[in-house]
Protein backbone atom coordinates (compact mmCIF):
# COMPACT_ATOMS: atom_id res chain seq x y z
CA UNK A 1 2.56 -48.94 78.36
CA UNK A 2 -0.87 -51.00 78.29
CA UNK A 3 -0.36 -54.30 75.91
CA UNK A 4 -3.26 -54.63 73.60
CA UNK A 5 -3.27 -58.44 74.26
CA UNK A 6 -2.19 -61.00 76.92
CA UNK A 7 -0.05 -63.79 76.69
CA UNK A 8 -1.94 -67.25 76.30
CA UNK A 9 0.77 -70.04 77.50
CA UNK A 10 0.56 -73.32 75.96
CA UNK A 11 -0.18 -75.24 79.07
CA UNK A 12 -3.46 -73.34 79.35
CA UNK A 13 -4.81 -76.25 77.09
CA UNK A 14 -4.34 -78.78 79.95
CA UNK A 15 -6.95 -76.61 81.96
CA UNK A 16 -9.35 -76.34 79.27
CA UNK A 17 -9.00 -80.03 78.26
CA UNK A 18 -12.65 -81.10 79.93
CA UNK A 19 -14.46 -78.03 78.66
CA UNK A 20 -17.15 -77.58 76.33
CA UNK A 21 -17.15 -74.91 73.25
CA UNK A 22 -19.31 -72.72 75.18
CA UNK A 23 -17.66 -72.54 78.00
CA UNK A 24 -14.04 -72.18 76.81
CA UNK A 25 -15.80 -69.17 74.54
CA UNK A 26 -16.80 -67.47 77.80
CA UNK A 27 -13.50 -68.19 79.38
CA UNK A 28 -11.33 -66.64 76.43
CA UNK A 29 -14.17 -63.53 76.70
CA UNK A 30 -13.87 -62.93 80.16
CA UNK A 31 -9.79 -63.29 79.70
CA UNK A 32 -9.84 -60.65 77.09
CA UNK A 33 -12.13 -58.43 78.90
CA UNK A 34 -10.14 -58.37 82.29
CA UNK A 35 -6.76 -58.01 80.14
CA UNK A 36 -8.23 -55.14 78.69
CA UNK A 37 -9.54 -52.96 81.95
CA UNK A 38 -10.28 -55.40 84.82
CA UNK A 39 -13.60 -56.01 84.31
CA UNK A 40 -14.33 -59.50 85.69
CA UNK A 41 -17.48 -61.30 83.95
CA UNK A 42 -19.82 -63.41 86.23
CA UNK A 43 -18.71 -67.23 84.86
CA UNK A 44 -21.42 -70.01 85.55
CA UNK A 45 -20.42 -72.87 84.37
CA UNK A 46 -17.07 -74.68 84.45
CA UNK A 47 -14.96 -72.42 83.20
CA UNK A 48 -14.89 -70.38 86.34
CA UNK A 49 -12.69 -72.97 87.89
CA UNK A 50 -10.12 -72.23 85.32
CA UNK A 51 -10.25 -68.37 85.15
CA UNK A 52 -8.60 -67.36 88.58
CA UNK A 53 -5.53 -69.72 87.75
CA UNK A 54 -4.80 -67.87 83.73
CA UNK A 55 -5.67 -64.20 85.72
CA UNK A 56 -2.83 -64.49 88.15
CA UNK A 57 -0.81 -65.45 85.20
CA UNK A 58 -2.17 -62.34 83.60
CA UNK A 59 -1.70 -59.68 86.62
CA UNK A 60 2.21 -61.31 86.40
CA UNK A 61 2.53 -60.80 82.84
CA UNK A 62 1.46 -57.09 83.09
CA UNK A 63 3.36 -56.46 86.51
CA UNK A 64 6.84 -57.60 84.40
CA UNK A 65 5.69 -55.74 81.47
CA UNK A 66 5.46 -52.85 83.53
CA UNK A 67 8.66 -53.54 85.33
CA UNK A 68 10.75 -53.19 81.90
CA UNK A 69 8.66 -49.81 80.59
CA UNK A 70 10.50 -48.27 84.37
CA UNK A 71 13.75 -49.25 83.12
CA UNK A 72 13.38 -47.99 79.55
CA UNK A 73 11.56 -44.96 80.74
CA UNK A 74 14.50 -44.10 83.43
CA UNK A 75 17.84 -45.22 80.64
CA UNK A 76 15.20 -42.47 78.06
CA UNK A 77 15.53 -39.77 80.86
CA UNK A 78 19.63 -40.14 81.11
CA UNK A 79 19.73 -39.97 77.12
CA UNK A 80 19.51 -43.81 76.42
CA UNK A 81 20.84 -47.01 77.84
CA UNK A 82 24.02 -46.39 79.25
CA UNK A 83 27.24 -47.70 77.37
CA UNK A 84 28.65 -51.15 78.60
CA UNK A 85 32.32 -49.49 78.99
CA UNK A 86 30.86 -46.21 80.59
CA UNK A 87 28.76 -48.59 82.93
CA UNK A 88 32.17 -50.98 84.11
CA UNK A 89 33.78 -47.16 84.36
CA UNK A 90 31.61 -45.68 86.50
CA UNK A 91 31.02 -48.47 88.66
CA UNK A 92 34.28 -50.31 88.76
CA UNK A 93 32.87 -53.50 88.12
CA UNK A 94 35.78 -56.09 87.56
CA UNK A 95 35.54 -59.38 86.41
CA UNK A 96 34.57 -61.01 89.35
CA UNK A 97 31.78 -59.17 90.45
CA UNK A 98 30.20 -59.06 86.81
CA UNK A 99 30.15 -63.46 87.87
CA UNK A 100 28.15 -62.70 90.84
CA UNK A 101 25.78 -60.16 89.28
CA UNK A 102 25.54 -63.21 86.30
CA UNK A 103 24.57 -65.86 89.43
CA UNK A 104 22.52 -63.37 91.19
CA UNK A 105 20.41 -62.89 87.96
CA UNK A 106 20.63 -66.38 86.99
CA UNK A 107 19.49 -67.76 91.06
CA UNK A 108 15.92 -65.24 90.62
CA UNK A 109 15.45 -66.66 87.31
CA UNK A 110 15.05 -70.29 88.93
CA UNK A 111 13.28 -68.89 91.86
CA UNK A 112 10.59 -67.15 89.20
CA UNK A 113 10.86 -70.72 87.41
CA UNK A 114 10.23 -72.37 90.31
CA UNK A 115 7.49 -70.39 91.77
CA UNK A 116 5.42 -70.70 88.13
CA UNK A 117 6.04 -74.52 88.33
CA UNK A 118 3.95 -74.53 91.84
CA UNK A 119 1.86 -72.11 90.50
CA UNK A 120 0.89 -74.04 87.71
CA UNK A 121 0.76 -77.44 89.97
CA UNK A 122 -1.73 -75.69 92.40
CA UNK A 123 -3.72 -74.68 88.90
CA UNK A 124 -4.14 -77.84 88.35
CA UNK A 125 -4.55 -79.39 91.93
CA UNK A 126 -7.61 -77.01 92.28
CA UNK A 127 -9.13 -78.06 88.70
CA UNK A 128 -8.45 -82.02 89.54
CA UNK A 129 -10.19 -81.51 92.95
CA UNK A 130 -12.95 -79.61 91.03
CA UNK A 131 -13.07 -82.96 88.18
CA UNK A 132 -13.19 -85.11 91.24
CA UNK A 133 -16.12 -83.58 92.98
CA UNK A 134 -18.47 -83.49 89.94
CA UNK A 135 -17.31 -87.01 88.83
CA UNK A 136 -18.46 -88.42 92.71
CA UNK A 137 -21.54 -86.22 92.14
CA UNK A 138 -22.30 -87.73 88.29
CA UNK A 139 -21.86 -91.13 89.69
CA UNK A 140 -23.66 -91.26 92.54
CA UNK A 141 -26.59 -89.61 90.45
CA UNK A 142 -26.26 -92.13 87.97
CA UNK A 143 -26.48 -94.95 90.65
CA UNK A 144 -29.43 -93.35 92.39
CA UNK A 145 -31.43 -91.82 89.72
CA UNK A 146 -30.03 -92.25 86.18
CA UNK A 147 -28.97 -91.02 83.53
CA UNK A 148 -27.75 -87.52 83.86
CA UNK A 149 -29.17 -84.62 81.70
CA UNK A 150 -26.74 -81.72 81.45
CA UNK A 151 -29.13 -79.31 82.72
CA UNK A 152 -28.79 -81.64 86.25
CA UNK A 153 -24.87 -81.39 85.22
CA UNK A 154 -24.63 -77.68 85.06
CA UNK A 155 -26.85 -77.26 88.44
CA UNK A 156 -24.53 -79.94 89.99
CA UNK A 157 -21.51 -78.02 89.06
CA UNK A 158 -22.94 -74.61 90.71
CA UNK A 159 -24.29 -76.45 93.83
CA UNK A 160 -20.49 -77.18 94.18
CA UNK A 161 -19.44 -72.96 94.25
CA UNK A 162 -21.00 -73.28 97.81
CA UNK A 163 -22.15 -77.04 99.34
CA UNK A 164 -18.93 -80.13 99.87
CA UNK A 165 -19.35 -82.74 97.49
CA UNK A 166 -19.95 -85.78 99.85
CA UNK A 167 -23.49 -83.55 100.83
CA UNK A 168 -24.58 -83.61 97.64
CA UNK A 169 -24.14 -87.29 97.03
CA UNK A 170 -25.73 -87.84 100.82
CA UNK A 171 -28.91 -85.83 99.21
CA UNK A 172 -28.84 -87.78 95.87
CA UNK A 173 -28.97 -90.81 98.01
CA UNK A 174 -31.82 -89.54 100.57
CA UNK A 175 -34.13 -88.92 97.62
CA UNK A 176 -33.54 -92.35 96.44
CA UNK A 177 -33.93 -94.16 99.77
CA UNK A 178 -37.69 -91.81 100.10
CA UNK A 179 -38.11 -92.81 96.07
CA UNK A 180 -37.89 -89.22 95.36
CA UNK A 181 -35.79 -90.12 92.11
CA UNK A 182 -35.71 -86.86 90.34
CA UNK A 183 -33.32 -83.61 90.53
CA UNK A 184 -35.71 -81.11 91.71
CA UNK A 185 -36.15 -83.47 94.95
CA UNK A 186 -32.53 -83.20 95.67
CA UNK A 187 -32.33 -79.40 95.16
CA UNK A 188 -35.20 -79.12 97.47
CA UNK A 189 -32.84 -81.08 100.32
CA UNK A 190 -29.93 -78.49 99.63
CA UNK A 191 -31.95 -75.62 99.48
CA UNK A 192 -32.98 -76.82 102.95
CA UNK A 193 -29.18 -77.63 104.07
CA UNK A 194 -28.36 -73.69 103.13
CA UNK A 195 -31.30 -72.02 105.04
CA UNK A 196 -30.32 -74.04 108.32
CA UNK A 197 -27.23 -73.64 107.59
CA UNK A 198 -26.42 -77.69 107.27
CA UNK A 199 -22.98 -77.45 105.09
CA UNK A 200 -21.32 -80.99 106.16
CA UNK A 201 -22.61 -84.69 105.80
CA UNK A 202 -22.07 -84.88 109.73
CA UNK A 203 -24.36 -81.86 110.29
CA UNK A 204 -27.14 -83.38 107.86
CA UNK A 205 -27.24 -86.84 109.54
CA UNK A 206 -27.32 -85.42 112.97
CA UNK A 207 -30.10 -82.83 112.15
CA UNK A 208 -31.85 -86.26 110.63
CA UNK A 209 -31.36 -88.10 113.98
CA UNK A 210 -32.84 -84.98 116.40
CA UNK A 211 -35.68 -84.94 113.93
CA UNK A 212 -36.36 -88.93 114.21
CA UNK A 213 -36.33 -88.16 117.88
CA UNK A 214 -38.29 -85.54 118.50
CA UNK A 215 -40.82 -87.34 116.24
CA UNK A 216 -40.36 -90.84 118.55
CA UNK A 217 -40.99 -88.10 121.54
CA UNK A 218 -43.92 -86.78 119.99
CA UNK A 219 -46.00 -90.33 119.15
CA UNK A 220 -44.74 -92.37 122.44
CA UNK A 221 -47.83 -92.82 125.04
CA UNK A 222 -47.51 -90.40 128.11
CA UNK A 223 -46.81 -91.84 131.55
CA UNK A 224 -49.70 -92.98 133.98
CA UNK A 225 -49.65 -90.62 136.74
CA UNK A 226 -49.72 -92.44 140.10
CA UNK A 227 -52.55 -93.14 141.80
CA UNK A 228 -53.02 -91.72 145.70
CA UNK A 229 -53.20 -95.29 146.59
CA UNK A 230 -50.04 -96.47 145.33
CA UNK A 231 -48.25 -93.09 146.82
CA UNK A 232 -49.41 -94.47 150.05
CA UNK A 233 -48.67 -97.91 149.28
CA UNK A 234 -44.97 -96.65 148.33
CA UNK A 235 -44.16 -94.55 151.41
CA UNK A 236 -45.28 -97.59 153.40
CA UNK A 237 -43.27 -99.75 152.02
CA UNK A 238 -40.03 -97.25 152.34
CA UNK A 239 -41.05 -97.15 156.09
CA UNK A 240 -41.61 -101.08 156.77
CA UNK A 241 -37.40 -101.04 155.08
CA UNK A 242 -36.40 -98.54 157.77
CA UNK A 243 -38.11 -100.75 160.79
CA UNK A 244 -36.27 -103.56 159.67
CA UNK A 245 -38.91 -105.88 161.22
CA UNK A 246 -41.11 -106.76 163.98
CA UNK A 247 -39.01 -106.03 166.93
CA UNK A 248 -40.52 -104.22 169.56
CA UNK A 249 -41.24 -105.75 173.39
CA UNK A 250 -44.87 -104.16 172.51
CA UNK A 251 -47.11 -107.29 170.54
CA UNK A 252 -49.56 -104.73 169.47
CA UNK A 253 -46.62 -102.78 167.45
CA UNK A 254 -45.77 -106.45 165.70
CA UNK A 255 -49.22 -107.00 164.86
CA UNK A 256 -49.15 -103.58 163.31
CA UNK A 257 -46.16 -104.22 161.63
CA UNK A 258 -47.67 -107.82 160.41
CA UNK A 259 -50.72 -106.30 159.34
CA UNK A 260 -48.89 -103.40 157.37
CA UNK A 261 -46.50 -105.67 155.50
CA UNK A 262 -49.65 -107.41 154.81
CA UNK A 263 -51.58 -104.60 153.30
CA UNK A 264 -48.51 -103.44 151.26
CA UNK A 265 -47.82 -106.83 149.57
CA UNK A 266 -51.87 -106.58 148.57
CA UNK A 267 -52.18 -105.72 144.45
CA UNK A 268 -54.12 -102.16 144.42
CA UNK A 269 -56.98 -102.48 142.08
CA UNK A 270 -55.87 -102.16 137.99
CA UNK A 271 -52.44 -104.02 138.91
């Protein structure tokens, strides 16, 4: 049978400890509203961090709610819950077996104990890394820019659905080092990052090094082609190596030789 309510567990106040009226007034909405049929509401601000945590608690709640309605609906069927001595009777439980069933029952009580205990820890693992992010984020606007206004707040916390932290503070400080100090310069940057696809610090500073190098490429003078002269001059030269000197019986090929190594040691004109 469908519970008009859900359960809200003291420890859900730890959770909601760093958010605002607003936003724990859309997070107990959207609660009641997926309690009720399912319905999820679109969350923006930082109350969506806490909401998947408290639903999983819900969609537990109602799975062992519906659990006991199966066991009240089946004893209903067979006129009732069975009587205790009918139930020893008819399965000749003794003494020693009603232990084990008692350890049995009380072993999967720990076990569901246990398993809330981690759920609860990763709960609030995943909102501490969430603090953590928007606390680097704060500071390093703070350091770069200023003073925060909590419309830059709310926009950092949404950049975060999607973009690492350690990007955002690389952007906050690239808009500083171009004296770009303002919030609409740094969304500009991560707007960029998402339509190239740049979602790491080590993918934004290597994009910024090809682009400092194709701009180097693009303003360095172009290379004096060689003049026919110097080709000349060069193949020469390479020739006079492979002689290895005026050896020949013939003194007209050393005077050759002593007139080419002459001409090649000459500076061509512009040298």
């Amino acid at each position: 049978m469908l519970r008009p309510y859900f359960c809200a567990y003291h420890s859900y106040l730890e959770n909601m400890e760093l958010l605002n009226s607003e936003e724990r007034g859309r997070l107990f909405t959207a609660l009641l509203e997926y309690s009720k049929d399912g319905t999820l509401i679109p969350l923006t601000g930082n109350e969506r961090f806490v909401f998947p945590g408290i639903r999983s608690q819900i969609d537990r709640d109602k799975a062992q709610w519906e659990q006991i309605d199966n066991v009240k609906t089946a004893n209903g069927r067979k006129g009732g819950r069975p009587k205790k001595a009918e139930t020893e009777k008819a399965n000749g439980l003794d003494e020693n077996l009603k232990n084990q069933q008692v350890i049995s029952v009380s072993k999967k009580s720990l076990e569901k104990e246990k398993k809330k205990d981690k759920e609860k820890d990763n709960i609030s693992s995943s909102t501490a890394t969430a603090e953590n992010d928007i606390s680097a984020c704060v500071q390093a606007y703070e350091q770069n820019i200023g003073p925060i206004a909590r419309a830059a707040f709310d926009d950092i916390s949404r950049q975060l659905a999607d973009l690492p932290a350690d990007l955002i503070c690389e952007a906050i400080g690239e808009a500083a080092l171009n004296n770009k100090r303002s919030w609409n310069y740094v969304k500009a940057i991560l707007k960029r990052c998402r339509e190239q696809n740049i979602l790491s610090v080590d993918a934004y500073r290597a994009e910024k090094e090809n682009h400092a190098a194709a701009a180097a490429a693009r303003t360095a003078p172009a290379a004096r082609p060689q003049s026919k002269q110097a080709a000349v001059r060069e193949r020469l030269k390479k020739r006079l190596e492979e002689m290895g000197g005026a050896q020949s019986d013939d003194p007209a090929d050393n005077r050759i030789y002593v007139e080419a190594t002459e001409l090649v040691a000459e500076p061509l004109p512009g040298e």
